[in-house]
N, C-alpha and C. Protein backbone atom coordinates (compact mmCIF):
# COMPACT_ATOMS: atom_id res chain seq x y z
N UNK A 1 -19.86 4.13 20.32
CA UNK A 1 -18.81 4.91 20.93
C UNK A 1 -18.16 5.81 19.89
N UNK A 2 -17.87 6.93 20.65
CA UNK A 2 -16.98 8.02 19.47
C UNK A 2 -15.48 8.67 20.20
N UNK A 3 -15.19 8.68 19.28
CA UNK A 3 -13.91 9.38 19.73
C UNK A 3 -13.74 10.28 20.68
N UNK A 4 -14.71 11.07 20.74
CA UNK A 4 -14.87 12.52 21.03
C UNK A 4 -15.53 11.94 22.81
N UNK A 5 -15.95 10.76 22.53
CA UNK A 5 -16.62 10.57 23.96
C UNK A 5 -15.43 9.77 25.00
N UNK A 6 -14.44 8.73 23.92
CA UNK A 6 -13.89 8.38 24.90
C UNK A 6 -12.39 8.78 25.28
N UNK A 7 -12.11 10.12 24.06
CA UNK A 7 -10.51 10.43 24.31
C UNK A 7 -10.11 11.27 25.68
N UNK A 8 -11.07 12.44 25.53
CA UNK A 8 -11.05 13.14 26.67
C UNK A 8 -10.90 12.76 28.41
N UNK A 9 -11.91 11.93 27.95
CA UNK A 9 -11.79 10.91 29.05
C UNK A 9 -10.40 10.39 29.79
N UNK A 10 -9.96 9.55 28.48
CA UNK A 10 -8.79 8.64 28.82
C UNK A 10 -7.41 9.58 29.04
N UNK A 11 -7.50 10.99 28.38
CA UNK A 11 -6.43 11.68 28.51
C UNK A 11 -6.53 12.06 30.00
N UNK A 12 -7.65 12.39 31.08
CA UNK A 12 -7.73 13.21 31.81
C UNK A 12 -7.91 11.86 32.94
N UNK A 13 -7.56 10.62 32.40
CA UNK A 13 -7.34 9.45 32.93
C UNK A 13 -5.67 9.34 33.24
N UNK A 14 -4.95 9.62 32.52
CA UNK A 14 -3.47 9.80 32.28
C UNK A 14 -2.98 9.30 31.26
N UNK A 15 -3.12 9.12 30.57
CA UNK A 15 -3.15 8.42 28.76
C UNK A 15 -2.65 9.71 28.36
N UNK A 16 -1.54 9.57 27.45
CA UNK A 16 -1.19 11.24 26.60
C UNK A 16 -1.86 11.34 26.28
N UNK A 17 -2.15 12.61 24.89
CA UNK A 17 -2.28 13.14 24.10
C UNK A 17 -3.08 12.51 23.09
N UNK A 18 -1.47 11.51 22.36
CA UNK A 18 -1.61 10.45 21.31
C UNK A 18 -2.36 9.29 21.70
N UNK A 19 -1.68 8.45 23.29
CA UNK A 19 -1.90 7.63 23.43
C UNK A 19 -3.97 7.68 23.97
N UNK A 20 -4.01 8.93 24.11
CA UNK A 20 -5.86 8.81 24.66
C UNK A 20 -6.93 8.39 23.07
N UNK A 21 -6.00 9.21 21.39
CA UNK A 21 -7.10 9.11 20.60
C UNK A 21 -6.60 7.75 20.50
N UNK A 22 -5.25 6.80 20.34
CA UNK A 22 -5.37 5.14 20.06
C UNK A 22 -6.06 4.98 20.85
N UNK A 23 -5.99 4.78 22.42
CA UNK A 23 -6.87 3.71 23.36
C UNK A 23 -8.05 3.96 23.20
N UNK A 24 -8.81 4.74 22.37
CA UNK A 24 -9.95 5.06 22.07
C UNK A 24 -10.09 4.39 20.74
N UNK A 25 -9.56 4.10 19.77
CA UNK A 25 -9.65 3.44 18.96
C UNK A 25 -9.45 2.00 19.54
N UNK A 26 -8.57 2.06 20.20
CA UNK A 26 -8.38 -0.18 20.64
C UNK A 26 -9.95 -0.01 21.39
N UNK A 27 -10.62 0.79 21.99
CA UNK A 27 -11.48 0.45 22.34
C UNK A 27 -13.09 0.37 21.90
N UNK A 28 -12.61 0.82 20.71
CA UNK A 28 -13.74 0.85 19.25
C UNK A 28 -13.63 -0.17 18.56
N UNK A 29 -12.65 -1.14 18.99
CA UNK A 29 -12.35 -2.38 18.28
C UNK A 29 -11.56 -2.12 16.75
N UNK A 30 -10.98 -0.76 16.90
CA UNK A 30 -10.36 -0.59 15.22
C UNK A 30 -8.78 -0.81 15.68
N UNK A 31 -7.91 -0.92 16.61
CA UNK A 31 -6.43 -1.58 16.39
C UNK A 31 -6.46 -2.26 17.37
N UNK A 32 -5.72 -2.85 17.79
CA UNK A 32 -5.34 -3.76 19.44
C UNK A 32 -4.69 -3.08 19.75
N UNK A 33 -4.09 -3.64 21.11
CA UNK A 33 -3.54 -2.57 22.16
C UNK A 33 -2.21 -2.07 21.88
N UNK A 34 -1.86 -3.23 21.25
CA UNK A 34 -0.49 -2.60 20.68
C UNK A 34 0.20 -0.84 19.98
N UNK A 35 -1.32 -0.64 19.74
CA UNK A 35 -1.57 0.41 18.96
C UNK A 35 -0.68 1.83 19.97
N UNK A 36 -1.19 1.61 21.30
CA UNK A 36 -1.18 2.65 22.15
C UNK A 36 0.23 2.74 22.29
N UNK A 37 0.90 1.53 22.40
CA UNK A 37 2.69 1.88 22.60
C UNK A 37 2.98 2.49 21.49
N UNK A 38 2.78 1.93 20.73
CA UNK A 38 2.95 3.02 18.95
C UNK A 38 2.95 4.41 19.36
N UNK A 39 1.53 4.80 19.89
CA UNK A 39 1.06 5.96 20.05
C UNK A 39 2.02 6.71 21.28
N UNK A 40 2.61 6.31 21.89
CA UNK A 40 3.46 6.94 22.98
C UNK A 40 4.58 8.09 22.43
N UNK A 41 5.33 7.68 21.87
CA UNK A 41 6.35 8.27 21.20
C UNK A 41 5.90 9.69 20.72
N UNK A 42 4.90 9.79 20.61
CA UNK A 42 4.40 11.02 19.79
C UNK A 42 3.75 11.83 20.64
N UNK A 43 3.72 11.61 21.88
CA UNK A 43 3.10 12.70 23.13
C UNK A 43 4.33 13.62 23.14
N UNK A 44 3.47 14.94 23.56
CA UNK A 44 3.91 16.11 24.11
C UNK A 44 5.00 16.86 22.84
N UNK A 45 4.20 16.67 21.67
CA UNK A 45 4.72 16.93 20.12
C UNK A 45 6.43 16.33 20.08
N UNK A 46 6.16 14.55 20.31
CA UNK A 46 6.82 14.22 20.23
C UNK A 46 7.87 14.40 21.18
N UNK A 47 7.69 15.18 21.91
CA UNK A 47 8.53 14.96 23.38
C UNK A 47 9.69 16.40 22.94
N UNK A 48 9.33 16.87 21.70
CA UNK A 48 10.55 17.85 21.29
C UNK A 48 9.22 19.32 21.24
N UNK A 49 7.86 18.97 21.43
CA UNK A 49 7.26 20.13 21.29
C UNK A 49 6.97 20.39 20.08
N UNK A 50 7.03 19.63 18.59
CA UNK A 50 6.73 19.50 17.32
C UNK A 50 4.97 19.53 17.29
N UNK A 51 4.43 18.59 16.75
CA UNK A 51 3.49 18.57 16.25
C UNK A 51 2.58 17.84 17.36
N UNK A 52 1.38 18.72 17.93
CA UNK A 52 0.85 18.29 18.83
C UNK A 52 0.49 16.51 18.49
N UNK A 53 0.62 15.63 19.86
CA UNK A 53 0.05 14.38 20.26
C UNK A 53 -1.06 14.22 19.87
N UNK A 54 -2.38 14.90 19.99
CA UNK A 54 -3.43 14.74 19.99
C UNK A 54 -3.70 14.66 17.85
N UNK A 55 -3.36 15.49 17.56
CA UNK A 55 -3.24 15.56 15.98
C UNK A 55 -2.35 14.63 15.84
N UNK A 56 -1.40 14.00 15.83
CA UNK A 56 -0.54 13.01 15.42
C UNK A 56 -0.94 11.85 15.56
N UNK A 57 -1.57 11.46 17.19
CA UNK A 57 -2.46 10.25 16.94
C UNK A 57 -3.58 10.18 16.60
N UNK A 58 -4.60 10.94 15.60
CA UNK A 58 -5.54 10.98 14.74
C UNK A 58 -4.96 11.33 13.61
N UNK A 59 -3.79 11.44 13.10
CA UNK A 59 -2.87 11.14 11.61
C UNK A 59 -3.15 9.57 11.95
N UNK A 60 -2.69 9.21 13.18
CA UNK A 60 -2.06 7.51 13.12
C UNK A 60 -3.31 6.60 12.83
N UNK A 61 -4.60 6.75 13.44
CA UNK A 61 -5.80 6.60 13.16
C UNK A 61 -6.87 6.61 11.38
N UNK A 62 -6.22 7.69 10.89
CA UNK A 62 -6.61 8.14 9.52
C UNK A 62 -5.73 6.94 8.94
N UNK A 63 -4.55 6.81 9.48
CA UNK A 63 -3.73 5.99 8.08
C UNK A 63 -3.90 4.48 8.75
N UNK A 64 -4.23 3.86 9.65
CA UNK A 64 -4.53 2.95 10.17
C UNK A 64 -5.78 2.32 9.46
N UNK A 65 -6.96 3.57 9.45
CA UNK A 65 -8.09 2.91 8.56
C UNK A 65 -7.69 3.15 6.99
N UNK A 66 -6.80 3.79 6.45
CA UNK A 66 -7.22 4.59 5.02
C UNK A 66 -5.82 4.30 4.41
N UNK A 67 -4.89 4.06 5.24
CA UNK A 67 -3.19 3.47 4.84
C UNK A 67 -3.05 3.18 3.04
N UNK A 68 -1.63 2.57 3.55
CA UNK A 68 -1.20 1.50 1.86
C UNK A 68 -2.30 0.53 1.59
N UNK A 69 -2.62 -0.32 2.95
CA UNK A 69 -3.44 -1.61 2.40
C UNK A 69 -4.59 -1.25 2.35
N UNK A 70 -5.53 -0.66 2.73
CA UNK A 70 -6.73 0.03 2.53
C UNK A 70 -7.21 0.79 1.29
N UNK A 71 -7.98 1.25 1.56
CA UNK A 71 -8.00 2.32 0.49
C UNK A 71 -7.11 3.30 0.06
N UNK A 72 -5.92 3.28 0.77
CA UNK A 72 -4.81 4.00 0.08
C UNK A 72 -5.19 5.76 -0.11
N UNK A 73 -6.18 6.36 0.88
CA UNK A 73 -6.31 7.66 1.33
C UNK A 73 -5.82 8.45 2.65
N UNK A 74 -4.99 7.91 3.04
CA UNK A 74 -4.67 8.67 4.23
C UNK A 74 -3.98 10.06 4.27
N UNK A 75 -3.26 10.20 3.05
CA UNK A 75 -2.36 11.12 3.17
C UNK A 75 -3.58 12.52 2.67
N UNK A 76 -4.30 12.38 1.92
CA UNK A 76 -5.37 13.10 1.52
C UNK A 76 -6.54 13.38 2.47
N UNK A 77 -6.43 12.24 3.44
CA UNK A 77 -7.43 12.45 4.67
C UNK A 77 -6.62 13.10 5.83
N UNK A 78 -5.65 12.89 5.96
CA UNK A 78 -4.17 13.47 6.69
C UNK A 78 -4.18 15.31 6.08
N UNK A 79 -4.21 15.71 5.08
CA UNK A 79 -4.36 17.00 5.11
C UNK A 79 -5.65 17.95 5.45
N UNK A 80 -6.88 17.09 5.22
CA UNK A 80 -8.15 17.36 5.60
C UNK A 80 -8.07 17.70 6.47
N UNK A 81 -7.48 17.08 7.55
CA UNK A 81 -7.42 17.01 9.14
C UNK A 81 -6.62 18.13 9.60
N UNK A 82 -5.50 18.42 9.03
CA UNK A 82 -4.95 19.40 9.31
C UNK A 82 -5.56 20.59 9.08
N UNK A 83 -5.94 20.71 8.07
CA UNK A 83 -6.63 22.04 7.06
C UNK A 83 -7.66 22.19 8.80
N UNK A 84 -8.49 20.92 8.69
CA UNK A 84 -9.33 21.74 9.92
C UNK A 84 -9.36 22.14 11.33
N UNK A 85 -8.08 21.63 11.88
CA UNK A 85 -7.20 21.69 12.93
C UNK A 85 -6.85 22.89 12.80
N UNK A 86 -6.20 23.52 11.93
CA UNK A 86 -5.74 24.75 11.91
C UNK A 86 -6.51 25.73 11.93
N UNK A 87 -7.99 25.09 10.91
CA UNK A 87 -8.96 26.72 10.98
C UNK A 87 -9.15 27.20 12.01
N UNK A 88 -9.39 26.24 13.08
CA UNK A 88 -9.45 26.54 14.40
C UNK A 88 -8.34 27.16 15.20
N UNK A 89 -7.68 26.26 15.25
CA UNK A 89 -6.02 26.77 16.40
C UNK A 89 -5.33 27.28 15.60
N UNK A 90 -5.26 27.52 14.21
CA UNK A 90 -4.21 27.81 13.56
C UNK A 90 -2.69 27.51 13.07
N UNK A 91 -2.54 27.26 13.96
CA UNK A 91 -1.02 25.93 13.89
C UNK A 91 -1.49 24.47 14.48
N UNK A 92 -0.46 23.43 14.34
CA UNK A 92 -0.44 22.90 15.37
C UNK A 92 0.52 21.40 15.86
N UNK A 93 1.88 22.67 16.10
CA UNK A 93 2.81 22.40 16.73
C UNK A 93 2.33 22.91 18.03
N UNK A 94 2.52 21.48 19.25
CA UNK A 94 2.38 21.64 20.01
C UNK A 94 3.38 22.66 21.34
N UNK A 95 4.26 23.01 20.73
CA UNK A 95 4.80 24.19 21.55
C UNK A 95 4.04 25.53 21.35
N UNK A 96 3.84 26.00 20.25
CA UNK A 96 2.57 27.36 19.75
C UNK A 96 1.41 27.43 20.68
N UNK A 97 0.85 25.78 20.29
CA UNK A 97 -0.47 25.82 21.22
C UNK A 97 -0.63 25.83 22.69
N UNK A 98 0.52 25.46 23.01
CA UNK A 98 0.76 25.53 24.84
C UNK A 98 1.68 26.88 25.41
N UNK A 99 1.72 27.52 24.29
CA UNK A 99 2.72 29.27 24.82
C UNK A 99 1.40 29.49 25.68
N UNK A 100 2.58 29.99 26.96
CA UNK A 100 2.01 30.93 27.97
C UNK A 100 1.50 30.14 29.26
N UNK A 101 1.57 28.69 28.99
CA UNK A 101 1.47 27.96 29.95
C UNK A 101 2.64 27.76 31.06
N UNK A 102 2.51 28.31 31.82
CA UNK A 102 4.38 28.39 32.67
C UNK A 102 4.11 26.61 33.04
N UNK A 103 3.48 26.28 33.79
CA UNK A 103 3.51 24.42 34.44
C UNK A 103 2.88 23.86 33.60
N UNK A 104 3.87 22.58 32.92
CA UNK A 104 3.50 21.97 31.62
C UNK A 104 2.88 20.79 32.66
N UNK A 105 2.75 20.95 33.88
CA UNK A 105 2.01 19.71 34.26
C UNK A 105 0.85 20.37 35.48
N UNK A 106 0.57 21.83 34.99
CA UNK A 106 -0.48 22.35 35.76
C UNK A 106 -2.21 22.54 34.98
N UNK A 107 -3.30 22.21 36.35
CA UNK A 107 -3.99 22.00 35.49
C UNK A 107 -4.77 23.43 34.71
N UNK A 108 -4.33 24.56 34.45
CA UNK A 108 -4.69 25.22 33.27
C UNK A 108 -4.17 24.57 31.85
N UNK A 109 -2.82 24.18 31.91
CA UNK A 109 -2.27 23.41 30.70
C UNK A 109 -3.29 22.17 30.64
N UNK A 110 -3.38 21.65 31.14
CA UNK A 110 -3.88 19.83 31.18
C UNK A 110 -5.69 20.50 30.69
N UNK A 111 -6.45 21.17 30.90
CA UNK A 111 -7.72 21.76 30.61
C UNK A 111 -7.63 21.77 29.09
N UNK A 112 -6.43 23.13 28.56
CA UNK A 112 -5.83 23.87 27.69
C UNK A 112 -6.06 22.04 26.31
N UNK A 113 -5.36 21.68 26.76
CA UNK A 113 -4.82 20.00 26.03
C UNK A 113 -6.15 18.95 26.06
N UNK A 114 -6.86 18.90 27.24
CA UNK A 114 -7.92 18.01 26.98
C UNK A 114 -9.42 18.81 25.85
N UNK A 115 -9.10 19.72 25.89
CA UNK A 115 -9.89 20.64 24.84
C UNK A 115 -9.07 20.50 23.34
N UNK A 116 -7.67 20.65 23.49
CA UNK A 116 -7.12 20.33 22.11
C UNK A 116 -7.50 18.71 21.81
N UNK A 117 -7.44 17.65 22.70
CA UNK A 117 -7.38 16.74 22.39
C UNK A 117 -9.09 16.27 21.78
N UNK A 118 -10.08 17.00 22.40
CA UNK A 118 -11.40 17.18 22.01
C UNK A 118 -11.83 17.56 20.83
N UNK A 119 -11.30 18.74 20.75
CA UNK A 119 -10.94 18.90 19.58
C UNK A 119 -10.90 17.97 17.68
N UNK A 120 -9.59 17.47 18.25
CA UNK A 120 -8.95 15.92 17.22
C UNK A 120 -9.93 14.96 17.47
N UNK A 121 -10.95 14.91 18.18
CA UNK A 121 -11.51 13.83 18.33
C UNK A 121 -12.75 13.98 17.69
N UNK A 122 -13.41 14.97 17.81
CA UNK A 122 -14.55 15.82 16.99
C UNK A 122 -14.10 15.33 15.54
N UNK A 123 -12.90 15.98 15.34
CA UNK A 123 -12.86 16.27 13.84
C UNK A 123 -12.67 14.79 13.27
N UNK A 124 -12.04 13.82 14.10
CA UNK A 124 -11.94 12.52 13.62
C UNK A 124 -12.76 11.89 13.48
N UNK A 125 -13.89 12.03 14.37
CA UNK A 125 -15.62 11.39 14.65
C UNK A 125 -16.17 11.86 12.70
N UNK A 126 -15.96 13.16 12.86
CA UNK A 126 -16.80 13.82 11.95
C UNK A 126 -16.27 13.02 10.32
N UNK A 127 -15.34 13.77 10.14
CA UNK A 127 -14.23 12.75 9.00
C UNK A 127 -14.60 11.52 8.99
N UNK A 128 -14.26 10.60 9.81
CA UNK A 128 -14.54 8.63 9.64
C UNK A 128 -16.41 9.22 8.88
N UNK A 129 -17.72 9.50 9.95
CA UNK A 129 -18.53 9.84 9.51
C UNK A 129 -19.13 9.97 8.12
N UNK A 130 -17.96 10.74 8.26
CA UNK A 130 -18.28 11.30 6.14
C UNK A 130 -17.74 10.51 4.96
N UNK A 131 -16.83 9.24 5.66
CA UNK A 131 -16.36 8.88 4.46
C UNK A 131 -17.16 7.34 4.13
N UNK A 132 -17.64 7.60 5.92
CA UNK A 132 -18.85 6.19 5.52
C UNK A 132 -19.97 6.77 4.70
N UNK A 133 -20.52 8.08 5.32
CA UNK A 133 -21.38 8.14 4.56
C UNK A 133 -21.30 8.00 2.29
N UNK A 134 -20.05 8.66 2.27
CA UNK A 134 -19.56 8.02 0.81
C UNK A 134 -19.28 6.78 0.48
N UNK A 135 -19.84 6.36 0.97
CA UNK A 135 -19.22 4.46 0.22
C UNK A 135 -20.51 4.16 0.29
């Protein structure tokens, strides 16, 4: 299973943003479920329109495997992620990326978001990928 196969999914299931890349991880067997309430708080860029959900819960993911007790890379895998988030969308505060959407609960927006959230999931697949392949 990959990220990329089961976030989209779960977002367009009704799972935020955040909460679609955790339940995709509890369901990769990398956190328990607990993970996903974690992950709530941080939908819809934090509910203030900050930093898109979908990127925030693949920050939460990066430092979950790569944290303090781990290998102690997250914050270095945390800018990776961004760097390539952006080449693409260019920002990504989730108010920027949703301008021009008049219905934040219509489905051009919800399309708009399960593609961003596709997105984070790609790049997270790809990243984990590469750092196995280094070890």
């Amino acid at each position: 299973m990959k990220f990329s196969e089961l976030a989209p999914k779960y977002f367009n299931e009704g799972f935020s943003c955040s909460e679609a890349i955790a339940k995709s991880a509890v369901d990769m067997g990398l956190a328990d479920e607990s993970f996903i309430s974690i992950a709530t708080s941080f939908s819809g860029g934090m509910s203030s329109g900050c930093l898109c959900g979908a990127v925030a819960g693949s920050q939460m993911v990066l430092g979950l495997l790569h944290g303090k007790y781990q290998d102690n890379c997250a914050r270095s895998l945390a800018k990776e992620f961004y760097q390539r988030f952006t080449k693409t969308h260019k920002v990504a505060c989730c108010k920027v990326l949703s301008a021009g959407f008049q219905d934040f609960a219509g489905a051009e927006r919800k399309k708009h978001c399960t593609n961003l959230v596709y997105d984070c999931a790609v790049i997270l697949d790809e990243m984990l990928s590469e750092i196995k392949e280094q070890v």
